[in-house]
PDB file of N, CA and C in Angstrom:
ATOM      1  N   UNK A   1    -151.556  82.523-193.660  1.00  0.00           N
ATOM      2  CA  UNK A   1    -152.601  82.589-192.655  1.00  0.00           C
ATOM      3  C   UNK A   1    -153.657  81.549-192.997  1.00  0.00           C
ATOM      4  N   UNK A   2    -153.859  81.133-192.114  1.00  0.00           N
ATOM      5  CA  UNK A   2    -155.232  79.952-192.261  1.00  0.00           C
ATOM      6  C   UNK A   2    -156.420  80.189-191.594  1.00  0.00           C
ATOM      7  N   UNK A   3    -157.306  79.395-192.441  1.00  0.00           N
ATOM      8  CA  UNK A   3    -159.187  79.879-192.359  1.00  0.00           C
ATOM      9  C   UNK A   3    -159.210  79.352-190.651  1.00  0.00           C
ATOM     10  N   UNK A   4    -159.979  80.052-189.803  1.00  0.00           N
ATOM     11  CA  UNK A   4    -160.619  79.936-188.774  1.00  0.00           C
ATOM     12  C   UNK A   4    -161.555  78.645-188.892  1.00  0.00           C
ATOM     13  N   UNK A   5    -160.918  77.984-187.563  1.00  0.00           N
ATOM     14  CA  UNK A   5    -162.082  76.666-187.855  1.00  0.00           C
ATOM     15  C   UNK A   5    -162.269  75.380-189.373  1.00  0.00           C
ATOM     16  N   UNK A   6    -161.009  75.784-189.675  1.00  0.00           N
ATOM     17  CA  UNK A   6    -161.116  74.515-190.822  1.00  0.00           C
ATOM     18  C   UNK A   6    -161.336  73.112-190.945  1.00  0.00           C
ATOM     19  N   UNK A   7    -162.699  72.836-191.709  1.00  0.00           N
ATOM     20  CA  UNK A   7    -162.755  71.313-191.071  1.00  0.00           C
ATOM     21  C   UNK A   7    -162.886  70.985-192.415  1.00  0.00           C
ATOM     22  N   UNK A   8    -162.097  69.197-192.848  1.00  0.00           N
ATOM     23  CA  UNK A   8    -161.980  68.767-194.171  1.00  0.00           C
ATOM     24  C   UNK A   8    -162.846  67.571-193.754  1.00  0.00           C
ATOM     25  N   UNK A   9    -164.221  66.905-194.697  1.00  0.00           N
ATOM     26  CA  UNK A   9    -164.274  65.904-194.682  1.00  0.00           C
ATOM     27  C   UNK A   9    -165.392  64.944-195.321  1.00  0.00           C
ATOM     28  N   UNK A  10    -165.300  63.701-195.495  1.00  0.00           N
ATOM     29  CA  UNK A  10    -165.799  63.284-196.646  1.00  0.00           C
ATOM     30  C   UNK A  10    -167.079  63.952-196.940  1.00  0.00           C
ATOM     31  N   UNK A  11    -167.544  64.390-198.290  1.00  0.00           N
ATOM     32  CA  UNK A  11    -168.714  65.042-198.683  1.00  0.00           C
ATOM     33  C   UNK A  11    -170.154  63.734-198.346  1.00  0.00           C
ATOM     34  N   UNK A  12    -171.351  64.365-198.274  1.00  0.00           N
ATOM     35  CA  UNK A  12    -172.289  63.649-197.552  1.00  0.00           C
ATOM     36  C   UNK A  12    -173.270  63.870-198.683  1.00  0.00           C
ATOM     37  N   UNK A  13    -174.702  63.529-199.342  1.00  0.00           N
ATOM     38  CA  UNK A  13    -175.382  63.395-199.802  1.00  0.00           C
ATOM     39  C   UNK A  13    -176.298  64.882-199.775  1.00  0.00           C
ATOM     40  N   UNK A  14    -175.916  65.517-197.969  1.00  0.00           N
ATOM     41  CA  UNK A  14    -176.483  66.361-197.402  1.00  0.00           C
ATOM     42  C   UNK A  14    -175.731  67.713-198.200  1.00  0.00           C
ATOM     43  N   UNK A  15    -174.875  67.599-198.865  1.00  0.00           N
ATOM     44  CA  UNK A  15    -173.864  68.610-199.274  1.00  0.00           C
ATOM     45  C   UNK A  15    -174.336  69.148-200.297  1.00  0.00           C
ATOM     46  N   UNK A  16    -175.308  68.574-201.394  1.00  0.00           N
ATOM     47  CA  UNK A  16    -175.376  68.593-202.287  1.00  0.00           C
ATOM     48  C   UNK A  16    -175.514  70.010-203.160  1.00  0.00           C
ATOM     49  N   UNK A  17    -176.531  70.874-201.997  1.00  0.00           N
ATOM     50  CA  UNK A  17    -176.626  72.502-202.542  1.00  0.00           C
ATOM     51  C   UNK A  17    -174.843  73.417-202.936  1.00  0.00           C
ATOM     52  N   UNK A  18    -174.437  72.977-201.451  1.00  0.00           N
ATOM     53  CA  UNK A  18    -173.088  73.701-201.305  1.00  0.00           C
ATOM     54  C   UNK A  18    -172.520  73.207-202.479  1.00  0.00           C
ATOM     55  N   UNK A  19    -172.156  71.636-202.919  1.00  0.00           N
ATOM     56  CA  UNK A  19    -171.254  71.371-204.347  1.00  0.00           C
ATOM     57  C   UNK A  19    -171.899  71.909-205.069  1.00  0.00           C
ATOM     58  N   UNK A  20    -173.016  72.030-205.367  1.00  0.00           N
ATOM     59  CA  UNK A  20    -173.700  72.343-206.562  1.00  0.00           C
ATOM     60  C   UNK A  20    -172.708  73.271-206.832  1.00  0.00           C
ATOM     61  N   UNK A  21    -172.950  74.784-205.684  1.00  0.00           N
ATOM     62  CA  UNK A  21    -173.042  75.800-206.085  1.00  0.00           C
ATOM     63  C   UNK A  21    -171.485  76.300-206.294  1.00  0.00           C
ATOM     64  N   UNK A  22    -170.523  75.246-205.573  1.00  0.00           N
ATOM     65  CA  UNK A  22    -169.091  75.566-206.122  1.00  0.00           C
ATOM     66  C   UNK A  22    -169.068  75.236-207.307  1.00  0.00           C
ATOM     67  N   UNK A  23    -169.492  73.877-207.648  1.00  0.00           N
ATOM     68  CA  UNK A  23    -169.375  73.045-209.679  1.00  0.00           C
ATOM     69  C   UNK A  23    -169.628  74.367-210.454  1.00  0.00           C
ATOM     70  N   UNK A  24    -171.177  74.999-210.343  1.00  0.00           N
ATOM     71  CA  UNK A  24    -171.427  76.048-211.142  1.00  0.00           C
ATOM     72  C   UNK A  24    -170.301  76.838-211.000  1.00  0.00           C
ATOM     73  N   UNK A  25    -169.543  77.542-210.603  1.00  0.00           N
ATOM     74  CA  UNK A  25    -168.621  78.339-210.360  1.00  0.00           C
ATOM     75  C   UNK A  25    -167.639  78.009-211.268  1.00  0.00           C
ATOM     76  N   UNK A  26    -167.080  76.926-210.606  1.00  0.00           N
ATOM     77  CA  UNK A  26    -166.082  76.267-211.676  1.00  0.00           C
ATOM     78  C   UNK A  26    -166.121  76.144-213.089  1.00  0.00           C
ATOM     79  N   UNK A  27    -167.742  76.008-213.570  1.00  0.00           N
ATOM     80  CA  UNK A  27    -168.036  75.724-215.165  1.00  0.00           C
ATOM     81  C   UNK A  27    -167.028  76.535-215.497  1.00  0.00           C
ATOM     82  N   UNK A  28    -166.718  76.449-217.089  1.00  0.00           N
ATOM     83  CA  UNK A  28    -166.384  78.089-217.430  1.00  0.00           C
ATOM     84  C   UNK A  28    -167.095  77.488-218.959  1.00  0.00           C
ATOM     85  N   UNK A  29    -166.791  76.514-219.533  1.00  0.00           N
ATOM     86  CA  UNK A  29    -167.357  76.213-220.865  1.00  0.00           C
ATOM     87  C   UNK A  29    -168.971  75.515-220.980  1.00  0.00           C
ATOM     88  N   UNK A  30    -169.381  74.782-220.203  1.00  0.00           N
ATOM     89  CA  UNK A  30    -170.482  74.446-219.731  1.00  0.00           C
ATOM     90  C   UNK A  30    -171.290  74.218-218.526  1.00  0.00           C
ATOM     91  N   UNK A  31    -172.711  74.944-218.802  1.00  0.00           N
ATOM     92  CA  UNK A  31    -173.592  74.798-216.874  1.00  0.00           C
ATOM     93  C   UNK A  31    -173.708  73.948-216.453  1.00  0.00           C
ATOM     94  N   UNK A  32    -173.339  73.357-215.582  1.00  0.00           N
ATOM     95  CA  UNK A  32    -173.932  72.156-215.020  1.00  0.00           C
ATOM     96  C   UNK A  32    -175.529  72.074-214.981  1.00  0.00           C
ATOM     97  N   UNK A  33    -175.659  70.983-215.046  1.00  0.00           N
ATOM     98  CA  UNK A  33    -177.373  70.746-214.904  1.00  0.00           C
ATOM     99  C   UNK A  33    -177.342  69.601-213.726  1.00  0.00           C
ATOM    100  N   UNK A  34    -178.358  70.541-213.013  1.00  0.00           N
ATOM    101  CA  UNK A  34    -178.589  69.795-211.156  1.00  0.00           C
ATOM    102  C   UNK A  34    -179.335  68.504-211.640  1.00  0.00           C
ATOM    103  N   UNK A  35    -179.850  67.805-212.477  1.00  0.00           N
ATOM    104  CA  UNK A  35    -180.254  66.479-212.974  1.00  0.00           C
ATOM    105  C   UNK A  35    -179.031  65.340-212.587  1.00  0.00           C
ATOM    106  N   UNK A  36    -177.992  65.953-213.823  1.00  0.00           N
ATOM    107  CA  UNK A  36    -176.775  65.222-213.975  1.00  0.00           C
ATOM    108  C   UNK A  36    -175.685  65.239-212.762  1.00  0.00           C
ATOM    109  N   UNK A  37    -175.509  66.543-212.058  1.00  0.00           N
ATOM    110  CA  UNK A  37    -175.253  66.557-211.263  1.00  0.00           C
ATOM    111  C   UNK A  37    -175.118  66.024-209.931  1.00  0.00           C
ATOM    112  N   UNK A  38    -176.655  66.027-209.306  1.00  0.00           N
ATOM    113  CA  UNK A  38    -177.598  64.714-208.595  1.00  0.00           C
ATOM    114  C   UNK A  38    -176.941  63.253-208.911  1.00  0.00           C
ATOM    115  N   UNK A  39    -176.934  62.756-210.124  1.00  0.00           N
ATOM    116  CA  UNK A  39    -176.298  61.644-210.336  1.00  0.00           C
ATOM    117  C   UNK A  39    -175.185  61.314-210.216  1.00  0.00           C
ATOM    118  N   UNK A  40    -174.252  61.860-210.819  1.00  0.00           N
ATOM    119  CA  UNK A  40    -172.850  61.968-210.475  1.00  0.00           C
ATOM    120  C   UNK A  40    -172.565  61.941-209.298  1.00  0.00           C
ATOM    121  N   UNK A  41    -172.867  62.789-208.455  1.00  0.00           N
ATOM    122  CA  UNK A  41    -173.263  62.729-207.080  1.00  0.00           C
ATOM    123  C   UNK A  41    -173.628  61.419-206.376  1.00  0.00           C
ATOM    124  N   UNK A  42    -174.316  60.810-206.573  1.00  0.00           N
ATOM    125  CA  UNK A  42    -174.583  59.697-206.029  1.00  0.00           C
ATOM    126  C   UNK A  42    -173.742  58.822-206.394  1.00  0.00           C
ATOM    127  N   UNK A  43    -173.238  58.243-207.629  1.00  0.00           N
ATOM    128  CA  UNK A  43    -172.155  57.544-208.112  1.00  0.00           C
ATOM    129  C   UNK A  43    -170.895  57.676-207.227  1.00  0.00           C
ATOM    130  N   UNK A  44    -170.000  59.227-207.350  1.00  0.00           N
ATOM    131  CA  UNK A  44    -169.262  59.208-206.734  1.00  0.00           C
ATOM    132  C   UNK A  44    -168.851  58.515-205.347  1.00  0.00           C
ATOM    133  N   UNK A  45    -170.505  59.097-204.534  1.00  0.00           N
ATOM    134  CA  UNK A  45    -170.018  58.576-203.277  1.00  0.00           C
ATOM    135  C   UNK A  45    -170.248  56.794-202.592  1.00  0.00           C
ATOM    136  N   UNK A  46    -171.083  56.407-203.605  1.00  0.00           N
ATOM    137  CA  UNK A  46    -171.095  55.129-203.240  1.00  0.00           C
ATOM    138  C   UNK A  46    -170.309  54.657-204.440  1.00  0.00           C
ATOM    139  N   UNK A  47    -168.893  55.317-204.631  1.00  0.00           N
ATOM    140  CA  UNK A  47    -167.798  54.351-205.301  1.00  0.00           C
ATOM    141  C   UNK A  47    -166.452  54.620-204.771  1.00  0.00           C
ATOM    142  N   UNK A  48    -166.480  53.488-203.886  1.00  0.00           N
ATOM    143  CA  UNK A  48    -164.899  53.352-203.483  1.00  0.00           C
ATOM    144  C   UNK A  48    -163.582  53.325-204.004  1.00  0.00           C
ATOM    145  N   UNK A  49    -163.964  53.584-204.603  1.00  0.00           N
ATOM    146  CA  UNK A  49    -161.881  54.403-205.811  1.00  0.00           C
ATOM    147  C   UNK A  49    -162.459  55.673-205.602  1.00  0.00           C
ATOM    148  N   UNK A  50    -163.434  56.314-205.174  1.00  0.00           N
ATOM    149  CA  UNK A  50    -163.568  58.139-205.838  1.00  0.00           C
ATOM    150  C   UNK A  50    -163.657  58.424-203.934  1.00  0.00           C
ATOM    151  N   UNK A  51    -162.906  59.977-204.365  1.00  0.00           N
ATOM    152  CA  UNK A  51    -163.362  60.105-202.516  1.00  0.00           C
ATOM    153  C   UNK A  51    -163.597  61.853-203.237  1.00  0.00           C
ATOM    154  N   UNK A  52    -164.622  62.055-202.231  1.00  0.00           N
ATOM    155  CA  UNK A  52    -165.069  63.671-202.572  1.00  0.00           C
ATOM    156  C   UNK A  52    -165.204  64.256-201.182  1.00  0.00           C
ATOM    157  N   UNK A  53    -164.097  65.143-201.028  1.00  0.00           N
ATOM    158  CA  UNK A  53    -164.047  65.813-199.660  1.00  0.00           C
ATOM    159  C   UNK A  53    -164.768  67.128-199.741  1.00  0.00           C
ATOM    160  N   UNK A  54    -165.365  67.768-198.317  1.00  0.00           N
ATOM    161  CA  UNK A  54    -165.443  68.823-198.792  1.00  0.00           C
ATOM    162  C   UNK A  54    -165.025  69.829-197.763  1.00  0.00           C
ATOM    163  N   UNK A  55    -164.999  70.859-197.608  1.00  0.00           N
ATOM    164  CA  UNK A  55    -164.362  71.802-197.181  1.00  0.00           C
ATOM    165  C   UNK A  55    -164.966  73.176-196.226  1.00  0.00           C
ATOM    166  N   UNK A  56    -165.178  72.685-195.045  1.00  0.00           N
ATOM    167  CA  UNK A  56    -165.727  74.594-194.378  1.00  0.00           C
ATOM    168  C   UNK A  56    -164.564  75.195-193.492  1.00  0.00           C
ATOM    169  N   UNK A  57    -165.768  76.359-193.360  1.00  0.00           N
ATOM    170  CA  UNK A  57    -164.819  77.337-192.433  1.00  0.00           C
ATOM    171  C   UNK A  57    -165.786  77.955-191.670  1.00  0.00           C
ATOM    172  N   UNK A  58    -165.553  78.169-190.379  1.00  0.00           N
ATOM    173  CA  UNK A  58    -166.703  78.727-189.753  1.00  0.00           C
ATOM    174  C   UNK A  58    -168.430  78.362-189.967  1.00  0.00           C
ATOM    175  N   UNK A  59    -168.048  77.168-190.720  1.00  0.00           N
ATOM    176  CA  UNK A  59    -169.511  76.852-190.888  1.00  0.00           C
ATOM    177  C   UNK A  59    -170.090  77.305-192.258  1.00  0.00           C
ATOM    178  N   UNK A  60    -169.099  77.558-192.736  1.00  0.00           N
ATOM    179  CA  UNK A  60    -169.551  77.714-194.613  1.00  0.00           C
ATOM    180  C   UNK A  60    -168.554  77.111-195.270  1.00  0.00           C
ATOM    181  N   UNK A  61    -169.381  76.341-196.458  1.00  0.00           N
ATOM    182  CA  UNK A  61    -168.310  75.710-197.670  1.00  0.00           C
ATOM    183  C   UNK A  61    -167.556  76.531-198.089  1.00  0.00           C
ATOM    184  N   UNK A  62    -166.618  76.034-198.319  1.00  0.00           N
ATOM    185  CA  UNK A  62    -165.379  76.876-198.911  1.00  0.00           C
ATOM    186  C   UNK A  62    -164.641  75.858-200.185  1.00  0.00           C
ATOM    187  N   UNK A  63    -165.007  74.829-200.026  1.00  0.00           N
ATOM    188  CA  UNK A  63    -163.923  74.454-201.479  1.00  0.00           C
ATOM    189  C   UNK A  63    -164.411  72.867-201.157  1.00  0.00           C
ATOM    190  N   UNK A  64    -164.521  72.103-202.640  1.00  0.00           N
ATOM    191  CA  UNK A  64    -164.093  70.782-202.793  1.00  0.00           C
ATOM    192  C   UNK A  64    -162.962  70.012-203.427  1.00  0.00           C
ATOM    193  N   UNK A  65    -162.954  68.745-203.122  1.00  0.00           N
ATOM    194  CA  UNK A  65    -161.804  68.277-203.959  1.00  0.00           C
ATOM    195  C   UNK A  65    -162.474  66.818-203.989  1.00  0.00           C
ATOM    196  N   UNK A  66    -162.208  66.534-205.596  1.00  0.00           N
ATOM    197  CA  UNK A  66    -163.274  65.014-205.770  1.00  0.00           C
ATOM    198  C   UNK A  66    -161.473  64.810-207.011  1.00  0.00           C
ATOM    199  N   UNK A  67    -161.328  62.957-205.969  1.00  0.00           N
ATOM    200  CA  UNK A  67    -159.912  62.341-206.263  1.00  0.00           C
ATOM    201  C   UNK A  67    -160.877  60.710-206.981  1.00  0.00           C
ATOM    202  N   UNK A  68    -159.368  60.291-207.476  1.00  0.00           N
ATOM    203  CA  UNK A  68    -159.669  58.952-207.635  1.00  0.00           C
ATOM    204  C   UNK A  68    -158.868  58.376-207.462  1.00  0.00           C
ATOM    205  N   UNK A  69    -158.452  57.008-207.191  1.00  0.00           N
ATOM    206  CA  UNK A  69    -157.466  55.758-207.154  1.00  0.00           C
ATOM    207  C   UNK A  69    -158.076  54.603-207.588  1.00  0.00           C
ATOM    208  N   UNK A  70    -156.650  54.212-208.521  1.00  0.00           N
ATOM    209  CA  UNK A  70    -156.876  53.434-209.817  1.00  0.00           C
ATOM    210  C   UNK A  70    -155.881  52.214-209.705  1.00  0.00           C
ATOM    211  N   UNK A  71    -155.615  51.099-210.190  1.00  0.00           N
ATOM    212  CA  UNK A  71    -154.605  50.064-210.209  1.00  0.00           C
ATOM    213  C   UNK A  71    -154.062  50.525-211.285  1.00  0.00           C
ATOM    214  N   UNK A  72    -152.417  50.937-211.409  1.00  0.00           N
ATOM    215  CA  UNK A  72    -151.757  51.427-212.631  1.00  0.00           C
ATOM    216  C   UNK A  72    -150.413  50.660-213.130  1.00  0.00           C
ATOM    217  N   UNK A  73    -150.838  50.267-214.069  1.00  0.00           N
ATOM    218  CA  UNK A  73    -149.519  49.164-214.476  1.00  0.00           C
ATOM    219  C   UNK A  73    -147.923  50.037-214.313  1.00  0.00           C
ATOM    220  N   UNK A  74    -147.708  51.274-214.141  1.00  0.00           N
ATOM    221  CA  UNK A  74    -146.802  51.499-214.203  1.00  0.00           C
ATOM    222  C   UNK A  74    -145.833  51.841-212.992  1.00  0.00           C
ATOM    223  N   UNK A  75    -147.669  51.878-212.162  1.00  0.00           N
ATOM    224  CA  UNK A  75    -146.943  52.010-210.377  1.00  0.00           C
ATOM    225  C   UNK A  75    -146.733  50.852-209.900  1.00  0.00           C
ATOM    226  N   UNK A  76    -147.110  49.549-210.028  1.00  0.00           N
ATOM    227  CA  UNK A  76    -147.157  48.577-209.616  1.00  0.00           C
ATOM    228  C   UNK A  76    -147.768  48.782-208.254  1.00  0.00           C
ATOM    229  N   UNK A  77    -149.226  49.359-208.394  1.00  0.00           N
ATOM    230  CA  UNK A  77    -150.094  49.234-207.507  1.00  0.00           C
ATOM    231  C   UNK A  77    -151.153  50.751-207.716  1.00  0.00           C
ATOM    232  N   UNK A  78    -151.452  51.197-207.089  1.00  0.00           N
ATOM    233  CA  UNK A  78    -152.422  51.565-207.142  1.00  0.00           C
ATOM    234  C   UNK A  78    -151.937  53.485-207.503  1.00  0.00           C
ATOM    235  N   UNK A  79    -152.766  54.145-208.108  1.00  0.00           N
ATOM    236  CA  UNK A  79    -152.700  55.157-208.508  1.00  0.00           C
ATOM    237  C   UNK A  79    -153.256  56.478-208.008  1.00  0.00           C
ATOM    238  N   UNK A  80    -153.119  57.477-207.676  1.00  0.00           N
ATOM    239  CA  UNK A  80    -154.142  58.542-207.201  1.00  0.00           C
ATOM    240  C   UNK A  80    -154.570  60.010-208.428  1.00  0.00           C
ATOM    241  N   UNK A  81    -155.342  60.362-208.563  1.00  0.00           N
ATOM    242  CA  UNK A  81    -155.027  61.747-208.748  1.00  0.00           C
ATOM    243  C   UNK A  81    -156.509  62.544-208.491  1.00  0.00           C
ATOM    244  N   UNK A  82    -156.547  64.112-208.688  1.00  0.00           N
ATOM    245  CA  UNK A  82    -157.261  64.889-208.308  1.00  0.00           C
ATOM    246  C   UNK A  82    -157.870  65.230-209.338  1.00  0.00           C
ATOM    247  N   UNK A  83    -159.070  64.592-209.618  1.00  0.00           N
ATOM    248  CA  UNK A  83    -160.049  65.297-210.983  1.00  0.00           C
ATOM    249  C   UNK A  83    -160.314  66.883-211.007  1.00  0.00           C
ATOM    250  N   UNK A  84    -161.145  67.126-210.006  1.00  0.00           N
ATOM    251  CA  UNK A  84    -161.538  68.480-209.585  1.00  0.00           C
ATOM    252  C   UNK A  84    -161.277  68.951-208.771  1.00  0.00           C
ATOM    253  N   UNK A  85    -160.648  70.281-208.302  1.00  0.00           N
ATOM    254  CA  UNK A  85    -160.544  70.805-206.845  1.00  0.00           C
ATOM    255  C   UNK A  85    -160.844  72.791-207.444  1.00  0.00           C
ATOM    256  N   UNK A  86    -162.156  72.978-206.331  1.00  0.00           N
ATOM    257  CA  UNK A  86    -162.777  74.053-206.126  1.00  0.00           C
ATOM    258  C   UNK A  86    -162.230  74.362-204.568  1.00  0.00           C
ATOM    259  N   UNK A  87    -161.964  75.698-204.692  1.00  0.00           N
ATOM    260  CA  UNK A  87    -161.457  76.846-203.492  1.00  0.00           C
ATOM    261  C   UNK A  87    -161.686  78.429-203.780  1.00  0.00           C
ATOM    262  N   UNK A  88    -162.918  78.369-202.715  1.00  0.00           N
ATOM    263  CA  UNK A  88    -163.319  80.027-202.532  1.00  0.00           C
ATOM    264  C   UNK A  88    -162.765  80.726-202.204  1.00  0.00           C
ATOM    265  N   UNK A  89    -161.772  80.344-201.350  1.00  0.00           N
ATOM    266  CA  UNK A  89    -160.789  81.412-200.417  1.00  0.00           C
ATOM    267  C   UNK A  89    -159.589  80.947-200.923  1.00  0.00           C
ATOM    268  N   UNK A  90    -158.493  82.021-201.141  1.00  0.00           N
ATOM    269  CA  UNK A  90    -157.235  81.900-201.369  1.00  0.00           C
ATOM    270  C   UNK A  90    -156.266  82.095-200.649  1.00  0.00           C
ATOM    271  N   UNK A  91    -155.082  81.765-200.371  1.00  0.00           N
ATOM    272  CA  UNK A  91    -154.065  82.002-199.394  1.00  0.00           C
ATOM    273  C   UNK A  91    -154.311  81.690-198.092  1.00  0.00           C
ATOM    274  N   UNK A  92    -155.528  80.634-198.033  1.00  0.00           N
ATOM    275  CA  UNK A  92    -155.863  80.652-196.426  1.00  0.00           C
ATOM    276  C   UNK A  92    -155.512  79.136-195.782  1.00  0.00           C
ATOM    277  N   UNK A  93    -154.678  78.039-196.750  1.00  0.00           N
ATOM    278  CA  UNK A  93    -154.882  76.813-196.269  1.00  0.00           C
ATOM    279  C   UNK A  93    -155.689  75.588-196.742  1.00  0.00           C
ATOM    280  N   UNK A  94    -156.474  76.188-197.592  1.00  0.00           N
ATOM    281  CA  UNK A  94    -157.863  75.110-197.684  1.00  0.00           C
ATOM    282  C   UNK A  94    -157.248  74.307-198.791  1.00  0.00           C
ATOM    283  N   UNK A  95    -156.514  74.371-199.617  1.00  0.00           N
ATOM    284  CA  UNK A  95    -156.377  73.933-200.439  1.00  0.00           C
ATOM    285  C   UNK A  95    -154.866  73.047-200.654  1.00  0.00           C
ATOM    286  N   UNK A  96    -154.176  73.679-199.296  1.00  0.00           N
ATOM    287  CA  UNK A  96    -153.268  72.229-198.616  1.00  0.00           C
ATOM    288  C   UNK A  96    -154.114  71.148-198.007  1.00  0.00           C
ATOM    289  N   UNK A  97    -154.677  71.815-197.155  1.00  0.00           N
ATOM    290  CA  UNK A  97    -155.422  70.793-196.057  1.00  0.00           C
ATOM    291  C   UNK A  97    -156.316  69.579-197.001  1.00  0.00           C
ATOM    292  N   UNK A  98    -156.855  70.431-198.370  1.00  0.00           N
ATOM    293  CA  UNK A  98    -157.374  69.015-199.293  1.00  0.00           C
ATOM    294  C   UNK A  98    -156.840  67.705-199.928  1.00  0.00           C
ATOM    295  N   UNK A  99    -155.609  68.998-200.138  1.00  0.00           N
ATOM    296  CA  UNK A  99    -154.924  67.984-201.229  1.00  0.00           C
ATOM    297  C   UNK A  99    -153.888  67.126-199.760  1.00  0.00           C
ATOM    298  N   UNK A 100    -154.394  67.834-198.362  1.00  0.00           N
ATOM    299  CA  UNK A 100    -153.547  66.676-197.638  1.00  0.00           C
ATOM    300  C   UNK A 100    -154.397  65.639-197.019  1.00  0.00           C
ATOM    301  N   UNK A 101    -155.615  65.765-197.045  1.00  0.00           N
ATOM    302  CA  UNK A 101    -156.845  64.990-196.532  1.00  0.00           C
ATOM    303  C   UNK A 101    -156.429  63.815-197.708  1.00  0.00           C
ATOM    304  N   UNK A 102    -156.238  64.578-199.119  1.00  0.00           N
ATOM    305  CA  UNK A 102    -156.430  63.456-199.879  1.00  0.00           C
ATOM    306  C   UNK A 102    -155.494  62.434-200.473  1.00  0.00           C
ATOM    307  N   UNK A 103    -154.306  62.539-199.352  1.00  0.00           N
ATOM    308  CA  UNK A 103    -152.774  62.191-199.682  1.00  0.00           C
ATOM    309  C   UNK A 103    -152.943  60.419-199.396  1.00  0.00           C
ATOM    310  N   UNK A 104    -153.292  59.623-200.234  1.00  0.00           N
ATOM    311  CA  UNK A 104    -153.731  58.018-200.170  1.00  0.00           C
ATOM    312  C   UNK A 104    -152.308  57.209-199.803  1.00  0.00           C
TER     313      UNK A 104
END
């Protein structure tokens, strides 16, 4: 079954409370600190190898997924993978629909 109203798409500057508050979630060994956070944040999105999607449903966050692509000597071209991926809801889709938003 899938979330009502699922919309995937690039994370915005404006997002920043909603990631916050999934990252904290995710910690399990260390808190994030909204300083470092903030920064990272900004890095990410004004860097074109990193893409940070994010994820609602009905008008609430539900999950992120922050990727990268890399030049990899072994692909003979360019590389992808998924650093982080946060999902509030389970069994509902969100977490195909990311990892298919984020299929390079």
């Amino acid at each position: 079954m899938s979330v009502a109203r699922l919309s995937i798409r690039p994370a915005l500057a404006a997002d920043a409370d909603a990631l916050f508050a999934m990252a904290d979630r995710l910690a399990t060994s260390a808190v994030p600190v909204r300083s470092a956070f903030d920064a990272s944040l900004q890095t990410i999105l004004a860097d074109p190898n990193q893409l940070l999607l994010a994820a609602a449903a009905d008008g609430r966050s539900v999950g992120y997924l922050h990727g990268l692509v890399h030049p990899a000597l072994h692909a003979s071209g360019n590389n992808a993978w998924v650093d982080e991926l946060w999902v509030d809801v389970r069994r509902r889709g969100v977490t195909r629909a990311l990892m298919t938003a984020f299929d390079v």
